[in-house]
Protein backbone atom coordinates (compact mmCIF):
# COMPACT_ATOMS: atom_id res chain seq x y z
CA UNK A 1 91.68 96.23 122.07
CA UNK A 2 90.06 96.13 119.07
CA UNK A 3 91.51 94.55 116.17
CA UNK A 4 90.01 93.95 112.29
CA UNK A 5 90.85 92.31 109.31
CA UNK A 6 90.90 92.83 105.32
CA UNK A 7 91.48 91.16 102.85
CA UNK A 8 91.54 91.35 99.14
CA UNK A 9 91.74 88.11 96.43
CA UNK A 10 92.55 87.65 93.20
CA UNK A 11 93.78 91.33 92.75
CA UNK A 12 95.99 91.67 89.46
CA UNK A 13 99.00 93.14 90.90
CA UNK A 14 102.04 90.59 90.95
CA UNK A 15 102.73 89.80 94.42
CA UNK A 16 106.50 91.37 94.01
CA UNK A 17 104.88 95.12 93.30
CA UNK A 18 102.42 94.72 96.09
CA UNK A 19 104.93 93.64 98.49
CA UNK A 20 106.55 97.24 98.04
CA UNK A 21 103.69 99.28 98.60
CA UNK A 22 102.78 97.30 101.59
CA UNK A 23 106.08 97.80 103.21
CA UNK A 24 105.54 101.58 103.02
CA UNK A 25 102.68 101.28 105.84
CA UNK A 26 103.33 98.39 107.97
CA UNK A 27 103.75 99.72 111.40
CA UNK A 28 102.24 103.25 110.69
CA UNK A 29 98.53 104.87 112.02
CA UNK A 30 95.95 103.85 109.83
CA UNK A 31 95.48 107.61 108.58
CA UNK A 32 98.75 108.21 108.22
CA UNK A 33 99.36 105.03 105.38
CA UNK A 34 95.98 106.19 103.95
CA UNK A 35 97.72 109.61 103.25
CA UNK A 36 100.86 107.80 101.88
CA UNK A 37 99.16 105.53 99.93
CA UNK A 38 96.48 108.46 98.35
CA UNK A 39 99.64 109.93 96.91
CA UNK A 40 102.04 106.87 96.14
CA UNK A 41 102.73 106.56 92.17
CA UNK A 42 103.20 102.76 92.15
CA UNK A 43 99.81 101.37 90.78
CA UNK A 44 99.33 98.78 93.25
CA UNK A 45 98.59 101.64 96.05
CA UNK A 46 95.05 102.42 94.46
CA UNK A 47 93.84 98.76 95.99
CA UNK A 48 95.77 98.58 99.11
CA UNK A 49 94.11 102.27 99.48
CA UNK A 50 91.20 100.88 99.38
CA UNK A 51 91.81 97.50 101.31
CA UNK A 52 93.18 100.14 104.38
CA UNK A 53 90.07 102.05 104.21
CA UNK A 54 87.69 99.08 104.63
CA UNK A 55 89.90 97.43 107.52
CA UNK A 56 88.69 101.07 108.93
CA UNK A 57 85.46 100.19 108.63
CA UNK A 58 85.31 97.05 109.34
CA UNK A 59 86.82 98.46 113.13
CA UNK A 60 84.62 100.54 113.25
CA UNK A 61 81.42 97.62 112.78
CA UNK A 62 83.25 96.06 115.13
CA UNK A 63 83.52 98.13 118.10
CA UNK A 64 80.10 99.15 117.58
CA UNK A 65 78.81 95.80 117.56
CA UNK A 66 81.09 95.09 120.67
CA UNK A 67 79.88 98.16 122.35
CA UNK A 68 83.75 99.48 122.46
CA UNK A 69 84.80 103.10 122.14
CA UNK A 70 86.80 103.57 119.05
CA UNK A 71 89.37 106.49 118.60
CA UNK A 72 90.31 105.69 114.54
CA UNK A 73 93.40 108.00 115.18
CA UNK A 74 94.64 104.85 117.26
CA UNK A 75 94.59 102.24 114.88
CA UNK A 76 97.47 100.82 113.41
CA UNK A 77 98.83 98.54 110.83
CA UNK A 78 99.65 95.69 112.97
CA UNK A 79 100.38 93.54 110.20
CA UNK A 80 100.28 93.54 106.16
CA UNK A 81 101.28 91.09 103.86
CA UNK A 82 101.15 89.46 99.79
CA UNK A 83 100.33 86.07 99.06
CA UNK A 84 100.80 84.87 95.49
CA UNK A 85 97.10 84.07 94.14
CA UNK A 86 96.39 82.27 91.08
CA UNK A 87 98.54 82.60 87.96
CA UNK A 88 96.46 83.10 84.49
CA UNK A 89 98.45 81.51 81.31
CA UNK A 90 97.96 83.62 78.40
CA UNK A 91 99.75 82.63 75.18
CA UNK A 92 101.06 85.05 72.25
CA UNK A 93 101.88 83.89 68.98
CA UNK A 94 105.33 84.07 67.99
CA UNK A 95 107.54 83.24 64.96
CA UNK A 96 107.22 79.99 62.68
CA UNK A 97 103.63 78.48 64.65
CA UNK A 98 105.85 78.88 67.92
CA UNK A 99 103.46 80.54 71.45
CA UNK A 100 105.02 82.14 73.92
CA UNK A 101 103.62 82.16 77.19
CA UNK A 102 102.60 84.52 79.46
CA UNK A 103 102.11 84.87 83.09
CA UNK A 104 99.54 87.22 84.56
CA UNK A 105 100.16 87.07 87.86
CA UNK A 106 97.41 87.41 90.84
CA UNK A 107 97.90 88.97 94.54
CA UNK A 108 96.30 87.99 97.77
CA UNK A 109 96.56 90.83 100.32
CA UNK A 110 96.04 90.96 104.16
CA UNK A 111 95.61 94.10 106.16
CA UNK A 112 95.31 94.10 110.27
CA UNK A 113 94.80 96.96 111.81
CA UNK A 114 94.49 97.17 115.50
CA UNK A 115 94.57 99.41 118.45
CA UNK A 116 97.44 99.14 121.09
CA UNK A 117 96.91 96.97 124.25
CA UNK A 118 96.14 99.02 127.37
CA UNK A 119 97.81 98.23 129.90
CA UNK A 120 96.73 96.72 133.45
CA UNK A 121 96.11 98.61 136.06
CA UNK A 122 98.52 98.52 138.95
CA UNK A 123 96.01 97.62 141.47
CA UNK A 124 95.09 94.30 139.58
CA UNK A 125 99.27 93.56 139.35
CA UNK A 126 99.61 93.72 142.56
CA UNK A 127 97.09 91.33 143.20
CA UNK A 128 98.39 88.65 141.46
CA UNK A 129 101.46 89.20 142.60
CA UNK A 130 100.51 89.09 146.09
CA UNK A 131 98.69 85.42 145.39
C-alpha cells in the first residue's frame, strides 16, 4: 500500500472557499478529482490542482524508491482537508482619520492519496486462525 502526502502553506485562499473545493474530491481516484478540479470555476481549484498533482508525484518517488509497483489509476484521495494559516491585517482609511481593518485570510491544505489495502491471502488467515 502505498500512501503520500501534500501539502501546501500559506496559500491565500480563505480556509471557508478551500474547504468547498476540497469536498468535491475527497473519496474520488486521483485522476478523476484532477479532471474535476481542471474544470471547476471556484478559484481555489487552480492550487488544490496543483497540490493533487504533486501528491501524484510524490507516489510515484515513493514507490520507486520502495521498489513497489504503482498503478496511478489506483490512487485515491484518502483524505483532504483546510487548516486556517496565518491572518495578514491590512488597514484602509476610512472617514474622519477612522481605519478599517482588513483580514486577508491564509489556507493550509493537506492532500493524502493512497492506494487501497490488499487483502491477505487466505492461506496466511487460516494460519493464524489455526494457532
Amino acid at each position: 500500500m502505498v500512501e503520500s502526502i501534500a501539502r501546501v502553506k500559506h496559500i491565500r485562499v480563505t480556509p471557508q472557499k478551500a474547504r468547498r473545493v476540497v469536498a468535491l474530491i475527497k473519496g474520488k481516484q486521483a485522476q478523476e478529482a484532477l479532471a474535476i478540479l481542471k474544470f471547476a470555476p471556484q478559484g481555489a481549484s487552480e492550487p488544490i490542482y496543483k497540490l493533487v498533482a504533486s501528491a501524484v508525484a510524490n507516489a510515484r518517488v515513493k514507490a520507486d524508491k520502495d521498489n513497489e509497483f504503482l498503478d496511478e489509476q489506483d490512487l485515491y484521495v484518502a483524505n483532504a482537508y483546510v487548516d486556517e494559516g496565518t491572518t495578514l491585517k491590512r488597514f484602509q482609511p476610512r472617514a474622519q482619520g477612522r481605519a478599517f481593518q482588513i483580514k486577508k485570510r491564509t489556507s493550509h491544505i493537506t492532500v493524502v492519496l493512497s492506494t487501497p489495502a490488499v487483502a491477505e491471502p487466505a492461506a496466511a488467515k487460516d494460519k493464524k486462525a489455526s494457532k
